[in-house]
C-alpha atoms as a PDB file:
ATOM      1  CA  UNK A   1     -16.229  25.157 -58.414  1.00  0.00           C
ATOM      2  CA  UNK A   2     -18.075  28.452 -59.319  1.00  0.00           C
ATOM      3  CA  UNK A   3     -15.227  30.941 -59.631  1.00  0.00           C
ATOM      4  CA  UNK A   4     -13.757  33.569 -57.749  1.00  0.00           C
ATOM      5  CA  UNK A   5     -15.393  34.227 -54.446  1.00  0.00           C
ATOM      6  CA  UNK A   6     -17.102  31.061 -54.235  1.00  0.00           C
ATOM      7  CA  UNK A   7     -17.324  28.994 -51.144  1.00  0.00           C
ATOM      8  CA  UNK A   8     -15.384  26.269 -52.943  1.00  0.00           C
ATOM      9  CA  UNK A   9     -12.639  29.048 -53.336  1.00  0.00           C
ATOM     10  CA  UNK A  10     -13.066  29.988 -49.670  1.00  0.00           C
ATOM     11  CA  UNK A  11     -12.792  26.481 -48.797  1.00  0.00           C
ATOM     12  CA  UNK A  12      -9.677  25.848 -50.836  1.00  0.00           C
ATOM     13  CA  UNK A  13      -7.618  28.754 -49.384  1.00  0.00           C
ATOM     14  CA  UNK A  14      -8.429  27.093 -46.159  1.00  0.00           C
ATOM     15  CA  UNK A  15      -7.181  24.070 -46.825  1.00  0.00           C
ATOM     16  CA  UNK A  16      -4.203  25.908 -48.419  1.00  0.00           C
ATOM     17  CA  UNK A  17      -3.675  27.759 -45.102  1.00  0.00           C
ATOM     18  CA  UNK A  18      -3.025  24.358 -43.595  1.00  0.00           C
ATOM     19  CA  UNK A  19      -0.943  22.442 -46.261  1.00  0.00           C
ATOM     20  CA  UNK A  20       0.768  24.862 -49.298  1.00  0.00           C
ATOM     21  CA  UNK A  21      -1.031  23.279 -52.390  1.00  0.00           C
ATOM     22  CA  UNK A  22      -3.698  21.536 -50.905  1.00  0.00           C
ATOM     23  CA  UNK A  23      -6.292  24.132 -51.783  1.00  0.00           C
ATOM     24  CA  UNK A  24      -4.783  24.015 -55.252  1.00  0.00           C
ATOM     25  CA  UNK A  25      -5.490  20.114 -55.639  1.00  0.00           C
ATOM     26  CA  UNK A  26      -9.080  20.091 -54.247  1.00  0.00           C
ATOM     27  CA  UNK A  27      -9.597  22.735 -57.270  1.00  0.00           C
ATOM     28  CA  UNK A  28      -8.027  20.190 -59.618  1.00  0.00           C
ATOM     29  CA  UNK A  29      -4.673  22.134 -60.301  1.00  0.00           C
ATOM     30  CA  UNK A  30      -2.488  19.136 -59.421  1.00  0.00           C
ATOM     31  CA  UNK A  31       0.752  21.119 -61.208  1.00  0.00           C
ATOM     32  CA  UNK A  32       0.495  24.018 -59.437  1.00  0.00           C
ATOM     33  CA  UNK A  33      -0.701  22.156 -56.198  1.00  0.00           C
ATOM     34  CA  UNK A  34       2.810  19.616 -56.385  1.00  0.00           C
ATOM     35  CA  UNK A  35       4.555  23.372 -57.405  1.00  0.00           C
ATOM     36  CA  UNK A  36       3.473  25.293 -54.351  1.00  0.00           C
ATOM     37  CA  UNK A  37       4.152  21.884 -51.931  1.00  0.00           C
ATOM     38  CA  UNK A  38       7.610  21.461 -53.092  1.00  0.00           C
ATOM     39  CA  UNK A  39       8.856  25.445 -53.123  1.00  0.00           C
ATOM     40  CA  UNK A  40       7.420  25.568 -49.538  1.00  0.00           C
ATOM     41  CA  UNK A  41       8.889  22.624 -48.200  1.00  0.00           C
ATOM     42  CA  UNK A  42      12.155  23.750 -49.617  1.00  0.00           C
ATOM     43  CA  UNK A  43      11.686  27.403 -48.484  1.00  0.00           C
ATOM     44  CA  UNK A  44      10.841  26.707 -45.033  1.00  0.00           C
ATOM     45  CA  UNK A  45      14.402  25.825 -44.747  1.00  0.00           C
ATOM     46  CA  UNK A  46      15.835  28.599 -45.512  1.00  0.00           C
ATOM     47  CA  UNK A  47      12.815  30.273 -43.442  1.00  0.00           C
ATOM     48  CA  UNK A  48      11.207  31.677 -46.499  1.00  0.00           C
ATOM     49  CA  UNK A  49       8.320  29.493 -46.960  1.00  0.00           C
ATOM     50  CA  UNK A  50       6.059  31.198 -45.511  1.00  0.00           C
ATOM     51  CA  UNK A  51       6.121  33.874 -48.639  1.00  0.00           C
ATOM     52  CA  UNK A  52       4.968  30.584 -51.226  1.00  0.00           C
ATOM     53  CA  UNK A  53       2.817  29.602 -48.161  1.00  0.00           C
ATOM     54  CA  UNK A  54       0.888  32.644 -48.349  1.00  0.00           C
ATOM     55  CA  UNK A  55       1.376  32.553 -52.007  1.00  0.00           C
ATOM     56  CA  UNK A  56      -0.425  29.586 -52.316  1.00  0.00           C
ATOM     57  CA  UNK A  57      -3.454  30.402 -50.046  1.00  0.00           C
ATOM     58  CA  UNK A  58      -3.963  34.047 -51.912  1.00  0.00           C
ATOM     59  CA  UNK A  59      -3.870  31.957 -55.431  1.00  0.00           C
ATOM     60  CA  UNK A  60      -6.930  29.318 -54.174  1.00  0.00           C
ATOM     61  CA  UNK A  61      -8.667  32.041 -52.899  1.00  0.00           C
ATOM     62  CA  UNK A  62      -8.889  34.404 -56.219  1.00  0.00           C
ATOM     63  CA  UNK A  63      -8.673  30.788 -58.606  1.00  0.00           C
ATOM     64  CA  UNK A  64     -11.434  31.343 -61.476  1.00  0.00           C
ATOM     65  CA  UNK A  65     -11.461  28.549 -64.035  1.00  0.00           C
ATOM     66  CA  UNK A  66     -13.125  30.661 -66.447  1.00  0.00           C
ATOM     67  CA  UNK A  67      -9.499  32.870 -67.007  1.00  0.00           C
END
């Protein structure tokens, strides 16, 4: 992927809008991708997933692999 603001960025925090971490593991970040599933899916039962949710879809958006 190019960096921040790229389309492959774009199209990560898309697929993070549908699955938490799923943005994170088309970029290759398979830690942080199984990090964001898990603390969502245990969140949303306490109804506070939606904050790692939207966690996870602001961190594939602004993802550069050069920092």
């Amino acid at each position: 992927m190019a960096g921040q603001g790229s389309g492959g960025n774009v199209l990560a925090a898309l697929c993070s809008f549908f699955i938490p971490g799923l943005g994170q593991l088309l970029q290759g970040r398979l830690l942080m991708a199984i990090l964001q599933f898990v603390l969502a899916a245990g969140l949303w039962f306490f109804l506070m997933g939606w904050l790692v949710h939207l966690w996870s879809i602001i961190d594939a958006a602004r993802y550069d692999p050069g920092r």
